[in-house]
N, C-alpha and C. Protein backbone atom coordinates (compact mmCIF):
# COMPACT_ATOMS: atom_id res chain seq x y z
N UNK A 1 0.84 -1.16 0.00
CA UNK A 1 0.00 0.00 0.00
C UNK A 1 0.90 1.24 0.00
N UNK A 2 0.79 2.17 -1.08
CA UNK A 2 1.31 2.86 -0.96
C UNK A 2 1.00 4.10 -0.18
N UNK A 3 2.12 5.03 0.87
CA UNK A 3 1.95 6.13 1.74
C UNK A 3 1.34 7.33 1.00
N UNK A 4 0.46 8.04 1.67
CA UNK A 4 0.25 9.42 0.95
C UNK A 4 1.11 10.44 2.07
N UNK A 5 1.30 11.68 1.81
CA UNK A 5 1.60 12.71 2.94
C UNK A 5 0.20 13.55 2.68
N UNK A 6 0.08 14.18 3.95
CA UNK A 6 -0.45 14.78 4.93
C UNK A 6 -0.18 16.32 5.27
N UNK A 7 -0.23 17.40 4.17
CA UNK A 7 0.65 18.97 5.11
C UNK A 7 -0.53 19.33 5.78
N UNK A 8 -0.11 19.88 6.94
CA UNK A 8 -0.59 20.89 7.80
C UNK A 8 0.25 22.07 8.27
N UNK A 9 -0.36 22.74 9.27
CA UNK A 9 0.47 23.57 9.85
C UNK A 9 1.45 23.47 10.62
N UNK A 10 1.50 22.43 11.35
CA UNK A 10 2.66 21.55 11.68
C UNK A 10 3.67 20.70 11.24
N UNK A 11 3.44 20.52 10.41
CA UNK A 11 4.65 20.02 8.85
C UNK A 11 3.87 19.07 8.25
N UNK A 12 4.71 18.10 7.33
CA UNK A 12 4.07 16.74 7.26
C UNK A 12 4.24 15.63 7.99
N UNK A 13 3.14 14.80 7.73
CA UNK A 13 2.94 13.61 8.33
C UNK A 13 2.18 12.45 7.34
N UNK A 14 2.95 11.32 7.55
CA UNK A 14 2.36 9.87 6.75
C UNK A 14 0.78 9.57 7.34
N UNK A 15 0.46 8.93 6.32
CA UNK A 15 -1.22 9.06 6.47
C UNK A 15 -0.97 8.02 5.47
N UNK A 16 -2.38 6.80 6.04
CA UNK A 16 -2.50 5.98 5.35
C UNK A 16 -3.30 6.50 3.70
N UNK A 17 -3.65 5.68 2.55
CA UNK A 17 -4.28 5.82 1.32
C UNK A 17 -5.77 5.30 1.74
N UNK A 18 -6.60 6.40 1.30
CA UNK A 18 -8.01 6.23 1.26
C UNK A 18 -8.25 5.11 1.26
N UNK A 19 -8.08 4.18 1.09
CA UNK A 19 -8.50 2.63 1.08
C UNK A 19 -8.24 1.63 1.60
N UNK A 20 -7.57 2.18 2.87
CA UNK A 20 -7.41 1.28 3.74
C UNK A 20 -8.64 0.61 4.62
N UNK A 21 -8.56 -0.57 4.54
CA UNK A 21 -9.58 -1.27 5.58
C UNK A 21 -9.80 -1.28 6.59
N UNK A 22 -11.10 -1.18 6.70
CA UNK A 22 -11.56 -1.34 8.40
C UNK A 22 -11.52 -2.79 9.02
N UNK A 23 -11.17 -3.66 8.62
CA UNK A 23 -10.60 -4.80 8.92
C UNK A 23 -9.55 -5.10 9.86
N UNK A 24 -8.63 -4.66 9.21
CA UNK A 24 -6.92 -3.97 9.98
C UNK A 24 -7.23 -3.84 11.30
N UNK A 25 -7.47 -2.63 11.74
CA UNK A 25 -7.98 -2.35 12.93
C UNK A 25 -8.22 -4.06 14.23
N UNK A 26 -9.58 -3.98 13.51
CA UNK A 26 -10.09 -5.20 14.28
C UNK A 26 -9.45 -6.53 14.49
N UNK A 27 -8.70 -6.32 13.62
CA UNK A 27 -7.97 -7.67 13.75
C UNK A 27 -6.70 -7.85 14.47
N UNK A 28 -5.67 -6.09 14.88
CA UNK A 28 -5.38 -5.70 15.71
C UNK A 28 -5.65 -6.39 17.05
N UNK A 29 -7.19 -5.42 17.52
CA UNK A 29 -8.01 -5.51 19.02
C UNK A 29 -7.55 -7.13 19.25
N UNK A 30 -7.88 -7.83 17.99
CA UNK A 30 -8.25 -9.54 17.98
C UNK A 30 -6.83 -9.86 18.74
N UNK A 31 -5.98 -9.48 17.97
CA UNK A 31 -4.58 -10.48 18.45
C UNK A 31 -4.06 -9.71 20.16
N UNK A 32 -4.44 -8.36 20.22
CA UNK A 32 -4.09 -7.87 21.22
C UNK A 32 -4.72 -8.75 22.34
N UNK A 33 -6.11 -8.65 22.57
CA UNK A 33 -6.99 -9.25 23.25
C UNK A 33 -6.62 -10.45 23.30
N UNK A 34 -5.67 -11.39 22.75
CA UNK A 34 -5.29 -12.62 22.44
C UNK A 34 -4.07 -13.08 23.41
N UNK A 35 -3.13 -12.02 23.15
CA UNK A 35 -1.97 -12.24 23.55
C UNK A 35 -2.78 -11.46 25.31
N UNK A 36 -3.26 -10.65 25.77
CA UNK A 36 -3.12 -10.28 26.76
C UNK A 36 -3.95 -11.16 28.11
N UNK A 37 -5.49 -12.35 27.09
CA UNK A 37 -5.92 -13.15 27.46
C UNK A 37 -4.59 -14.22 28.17
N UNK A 38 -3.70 -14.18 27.23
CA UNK A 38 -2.59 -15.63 27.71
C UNK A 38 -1.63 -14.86 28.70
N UNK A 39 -1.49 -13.68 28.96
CA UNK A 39 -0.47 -12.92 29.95
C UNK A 39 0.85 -13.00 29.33
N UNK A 40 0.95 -12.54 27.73
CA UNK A 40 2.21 -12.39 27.45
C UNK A 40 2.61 -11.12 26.96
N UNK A 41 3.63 -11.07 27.14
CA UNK A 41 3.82 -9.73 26.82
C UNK A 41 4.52 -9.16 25.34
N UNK A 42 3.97 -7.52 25.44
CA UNK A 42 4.74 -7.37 23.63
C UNK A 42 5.68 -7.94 23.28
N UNK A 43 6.74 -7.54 23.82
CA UNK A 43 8.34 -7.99 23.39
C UNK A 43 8.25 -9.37 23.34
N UNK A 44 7.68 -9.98 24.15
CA UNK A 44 7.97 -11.91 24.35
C UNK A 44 7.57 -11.80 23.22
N UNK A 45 6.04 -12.05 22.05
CA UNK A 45 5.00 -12.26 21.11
C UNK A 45 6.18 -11.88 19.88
N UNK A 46 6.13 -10.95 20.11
CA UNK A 46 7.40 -9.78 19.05
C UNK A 46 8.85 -10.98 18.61
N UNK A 47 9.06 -11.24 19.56
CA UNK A 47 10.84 -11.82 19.52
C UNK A 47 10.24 -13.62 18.56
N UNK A 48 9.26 -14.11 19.61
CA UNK A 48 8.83 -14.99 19.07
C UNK A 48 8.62 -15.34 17.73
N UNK A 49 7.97 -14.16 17.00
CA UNK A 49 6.89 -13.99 15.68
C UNK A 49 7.81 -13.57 14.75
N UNK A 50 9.23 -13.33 15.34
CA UNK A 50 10.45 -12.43 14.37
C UNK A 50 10.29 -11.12 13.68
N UNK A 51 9.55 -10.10 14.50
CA UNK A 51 9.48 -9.00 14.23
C UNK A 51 9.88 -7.76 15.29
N UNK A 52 10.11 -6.44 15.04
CA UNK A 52 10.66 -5.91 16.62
C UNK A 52 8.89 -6.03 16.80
N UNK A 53 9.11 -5.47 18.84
CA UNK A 53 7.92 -4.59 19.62
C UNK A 53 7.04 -3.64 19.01
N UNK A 54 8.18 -3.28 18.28
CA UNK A 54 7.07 -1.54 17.87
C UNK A 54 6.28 -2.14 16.33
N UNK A 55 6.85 -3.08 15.80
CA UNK A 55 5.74 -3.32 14.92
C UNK A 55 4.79 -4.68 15.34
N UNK A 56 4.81 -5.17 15.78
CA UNK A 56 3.88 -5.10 16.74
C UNK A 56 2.99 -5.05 17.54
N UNK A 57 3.25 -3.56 18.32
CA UNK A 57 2.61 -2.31 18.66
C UNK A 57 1.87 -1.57 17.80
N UNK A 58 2.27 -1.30 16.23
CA UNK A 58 1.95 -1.23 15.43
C UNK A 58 0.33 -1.69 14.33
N UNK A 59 0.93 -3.03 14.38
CA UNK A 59 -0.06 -3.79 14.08
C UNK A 59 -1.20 -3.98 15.14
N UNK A 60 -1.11 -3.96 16.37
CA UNK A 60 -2.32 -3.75 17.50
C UNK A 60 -2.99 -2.84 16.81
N UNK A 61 -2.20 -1.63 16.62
CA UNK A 61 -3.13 -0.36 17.20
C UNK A 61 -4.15 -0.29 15.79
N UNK A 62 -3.87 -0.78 14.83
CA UNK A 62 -3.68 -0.64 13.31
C UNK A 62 -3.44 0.41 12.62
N UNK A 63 -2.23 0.42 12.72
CA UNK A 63 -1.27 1.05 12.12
C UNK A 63 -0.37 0.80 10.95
N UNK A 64 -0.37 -0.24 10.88
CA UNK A 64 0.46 -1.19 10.14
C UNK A 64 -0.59 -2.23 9.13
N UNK A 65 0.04 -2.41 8.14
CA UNK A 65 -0.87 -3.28 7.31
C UNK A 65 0.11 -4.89 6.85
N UNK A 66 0.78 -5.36 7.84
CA UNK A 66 1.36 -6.60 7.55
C UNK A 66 0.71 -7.78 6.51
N UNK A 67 1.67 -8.48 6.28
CA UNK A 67 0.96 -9.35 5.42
C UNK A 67 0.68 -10.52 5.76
N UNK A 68 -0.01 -11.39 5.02
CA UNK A 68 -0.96 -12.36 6.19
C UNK A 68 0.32 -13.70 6.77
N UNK A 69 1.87 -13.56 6.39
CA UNK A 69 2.21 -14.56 7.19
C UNK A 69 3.19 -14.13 8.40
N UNK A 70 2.71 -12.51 8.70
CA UNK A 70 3.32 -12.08 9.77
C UNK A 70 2.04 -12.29 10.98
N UNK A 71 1.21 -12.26 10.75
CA UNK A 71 -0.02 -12.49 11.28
C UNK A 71 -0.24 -14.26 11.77
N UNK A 72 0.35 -14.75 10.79
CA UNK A 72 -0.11 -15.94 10.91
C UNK A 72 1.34 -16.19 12.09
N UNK A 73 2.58 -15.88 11.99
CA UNK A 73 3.64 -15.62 12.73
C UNK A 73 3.14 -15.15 14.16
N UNK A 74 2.22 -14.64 14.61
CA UNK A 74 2.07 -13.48 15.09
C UNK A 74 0.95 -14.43 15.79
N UNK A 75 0.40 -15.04 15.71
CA UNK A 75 -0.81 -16.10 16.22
C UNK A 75 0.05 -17.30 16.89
N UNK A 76 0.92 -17.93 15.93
CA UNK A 76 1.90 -18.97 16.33
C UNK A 76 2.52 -18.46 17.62
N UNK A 77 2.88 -17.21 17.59
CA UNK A 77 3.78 -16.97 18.73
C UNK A 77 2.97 -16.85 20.01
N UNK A 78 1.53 -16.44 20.08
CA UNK A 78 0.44 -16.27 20.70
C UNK A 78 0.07 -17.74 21.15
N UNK A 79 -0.13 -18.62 20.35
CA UNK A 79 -0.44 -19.98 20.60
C UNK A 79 -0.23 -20.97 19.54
N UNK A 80 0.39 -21.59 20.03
CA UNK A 80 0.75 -22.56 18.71
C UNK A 80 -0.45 -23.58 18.30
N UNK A 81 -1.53 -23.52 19.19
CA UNK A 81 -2.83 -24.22 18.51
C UNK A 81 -3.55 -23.47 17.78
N UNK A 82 -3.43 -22.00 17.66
CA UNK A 82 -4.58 -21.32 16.17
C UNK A 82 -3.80 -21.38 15.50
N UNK A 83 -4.80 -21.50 14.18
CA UNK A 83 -4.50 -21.60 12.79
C UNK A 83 -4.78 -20.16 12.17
N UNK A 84 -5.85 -20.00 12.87
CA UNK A 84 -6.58 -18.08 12.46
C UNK A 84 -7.09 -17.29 13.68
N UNK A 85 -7.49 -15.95 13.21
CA UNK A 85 -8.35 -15.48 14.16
C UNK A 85 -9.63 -15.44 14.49
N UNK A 86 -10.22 -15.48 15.31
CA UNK A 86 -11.41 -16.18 15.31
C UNK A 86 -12.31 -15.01 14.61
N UNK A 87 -13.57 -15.12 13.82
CA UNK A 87 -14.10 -14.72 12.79
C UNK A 87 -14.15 -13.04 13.74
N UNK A 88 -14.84 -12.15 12.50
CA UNK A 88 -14.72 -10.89 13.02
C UNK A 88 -16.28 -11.11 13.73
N UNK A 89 -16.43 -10.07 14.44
CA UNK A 89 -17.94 -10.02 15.10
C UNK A 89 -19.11 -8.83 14.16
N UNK A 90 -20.03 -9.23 13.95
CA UNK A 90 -20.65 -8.29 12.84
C UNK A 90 -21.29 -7.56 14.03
N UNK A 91 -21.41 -5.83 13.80
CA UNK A 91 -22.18 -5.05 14.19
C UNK A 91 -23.24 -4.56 14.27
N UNK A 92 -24.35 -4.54 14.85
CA UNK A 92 -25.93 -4.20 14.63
C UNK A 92 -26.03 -3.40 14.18
């Protein structure tokens, strides 16, 4: 995905491209909520999954748009019994 910039009055800043998914996000909450269910921590998940903390941190917050075998990395390191994340939850 490529970066757009952002000017303001404060300089520039990276900003994702209009088309980023609302997916991302949630799937973030998912792994966060995942890893914090098992009591592990960033850096442990991180070192595990072979990526630093801050991405990550990153990918929690959704920030980051990794690709699906850092994720799948990123679950393994979380628990080595998922295969995925468990489905998204639809909203009323």
């Amino acid at each position: 995905m490529k970066r757009a910039w952002k000017f303001s009055a404060q300089g520039r800043s990276k900003v994702r491209a209009s088309d980023k998914s609302t997916a991302q996000p949630v799937w973030g909450r998912q792994l966060k909520a995942l890893r914090e269910e098992r009591g592990l921590k960033q850096g442990d998940v991180a070192l595990k999954a072979g990526i630093s903390q801050k991405a990550l941190c990153r990918i929690e917050k959704g920030h980051a748009d990794p690709r699906i075998s850092t994720y799948s990395a990123i679950l393994q390191a979380i628990d080595p019994a998922l295969n995925a994340l468990p489905p998204l939850e639809q909203s009323a």
